[in-house]
Protein backbone atom coordinates (compact mmCIF):
# COMPACT_ATOMS: atom_id res chain seq x y z
CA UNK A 1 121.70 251.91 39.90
CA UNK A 2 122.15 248.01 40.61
CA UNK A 3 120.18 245.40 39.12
CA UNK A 4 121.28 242.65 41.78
CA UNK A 5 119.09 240.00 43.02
CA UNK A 6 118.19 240.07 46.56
CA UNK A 7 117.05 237.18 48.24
CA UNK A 8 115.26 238.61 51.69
CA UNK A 9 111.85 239.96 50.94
CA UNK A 10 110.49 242.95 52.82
CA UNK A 11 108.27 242.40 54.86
CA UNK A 12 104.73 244.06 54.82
CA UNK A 13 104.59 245.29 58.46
CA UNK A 14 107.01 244.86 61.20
CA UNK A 15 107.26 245.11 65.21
CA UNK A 16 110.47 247.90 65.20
CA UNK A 17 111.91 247.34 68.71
CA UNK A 18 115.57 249.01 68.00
CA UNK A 19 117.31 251.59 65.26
CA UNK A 20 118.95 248.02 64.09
CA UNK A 21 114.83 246.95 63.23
CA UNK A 22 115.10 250.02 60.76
CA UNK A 23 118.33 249.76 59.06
CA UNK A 24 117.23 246.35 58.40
CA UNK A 25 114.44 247.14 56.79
CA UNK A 26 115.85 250.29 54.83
CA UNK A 27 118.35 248.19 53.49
CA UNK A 28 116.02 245.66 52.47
CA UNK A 29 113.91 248.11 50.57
CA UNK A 30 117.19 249.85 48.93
CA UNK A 31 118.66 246.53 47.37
CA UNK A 32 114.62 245.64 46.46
CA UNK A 33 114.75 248.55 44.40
CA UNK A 34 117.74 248.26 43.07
CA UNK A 35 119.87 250.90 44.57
CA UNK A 36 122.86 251.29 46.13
CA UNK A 37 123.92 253.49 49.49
CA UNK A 38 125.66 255.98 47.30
CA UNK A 39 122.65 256.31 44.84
CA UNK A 40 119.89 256.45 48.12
CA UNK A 41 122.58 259.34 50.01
CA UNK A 42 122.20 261.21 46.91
CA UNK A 43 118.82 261.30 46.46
CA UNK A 44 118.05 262.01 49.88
CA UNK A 45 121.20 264.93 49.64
CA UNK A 46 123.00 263.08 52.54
CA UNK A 47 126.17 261.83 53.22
CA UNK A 48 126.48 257.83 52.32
CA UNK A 49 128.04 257.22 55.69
CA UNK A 50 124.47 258.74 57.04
CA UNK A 51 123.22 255.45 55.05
CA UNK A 52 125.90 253.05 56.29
CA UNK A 53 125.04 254.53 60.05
CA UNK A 54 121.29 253.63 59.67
CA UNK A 55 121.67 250.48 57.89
CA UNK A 56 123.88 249.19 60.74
CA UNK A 57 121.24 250.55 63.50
CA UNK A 58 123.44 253.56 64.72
CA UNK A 59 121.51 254.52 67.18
CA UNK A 60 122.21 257.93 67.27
CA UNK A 61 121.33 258.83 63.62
CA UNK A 62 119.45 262.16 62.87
CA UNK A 63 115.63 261.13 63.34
CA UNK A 64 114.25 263.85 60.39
CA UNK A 65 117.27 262.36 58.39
CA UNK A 66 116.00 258.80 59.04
CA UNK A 67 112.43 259.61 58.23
CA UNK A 68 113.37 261.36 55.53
CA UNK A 69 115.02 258.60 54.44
CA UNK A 70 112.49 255.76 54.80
CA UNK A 71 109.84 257.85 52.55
CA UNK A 72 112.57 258.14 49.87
CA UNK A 73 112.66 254.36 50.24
CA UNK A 74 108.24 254.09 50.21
CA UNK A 75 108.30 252.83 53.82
CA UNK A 76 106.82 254.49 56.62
CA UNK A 77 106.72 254.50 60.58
CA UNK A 78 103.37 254.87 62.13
CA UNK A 79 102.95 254.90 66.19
CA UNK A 80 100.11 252.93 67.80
CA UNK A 81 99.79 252.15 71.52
CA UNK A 82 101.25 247.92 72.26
CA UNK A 83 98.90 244.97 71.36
CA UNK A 84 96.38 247.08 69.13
CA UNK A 85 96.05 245.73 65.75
CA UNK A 86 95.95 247.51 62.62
């Protein structure tokens, strides 16, 4: 694992409006935690281009894969209807 410094912080919550949204945000929590795409595909027993794909906002990435993915990372995606808060 990498012990780089990262200077975007991870947002709390976020408004996902493309696959791009996600891959941003998976990335962000990867390099928070110190890990690179080689050391997320293996834990998650996928390929590292699968990683590379979502990180970039592929948009047709495996959706199990990519939630799969995300929990590995601690994030989550939760569905509400528009303009409802928490």
């Amino acid at each position: 694992m990498k012990n780089t410094p990262f200077s975007k912080k991870l947002p709390d919550q976020k408004t996902v409006r493309t696959v791009l949204d996600i891959g941003e945000m998976a990335a962000m929590a990867r390099k928070e935690q110190g890990l690179g795409q080689a050391d997320v595909a293996g834990l998650n027993n996928c390929g590292v281009r699968f990683i590379v794909d979502l990180e970039k906002g592929k948009p047709t990435i495996r959706a199990q894969m990519l939630l799969d993915t995300l929990d590995l990372l601690g994030l989550e995606i939760i569905v509400k209807k528009k303009g409802l808060n928490k």
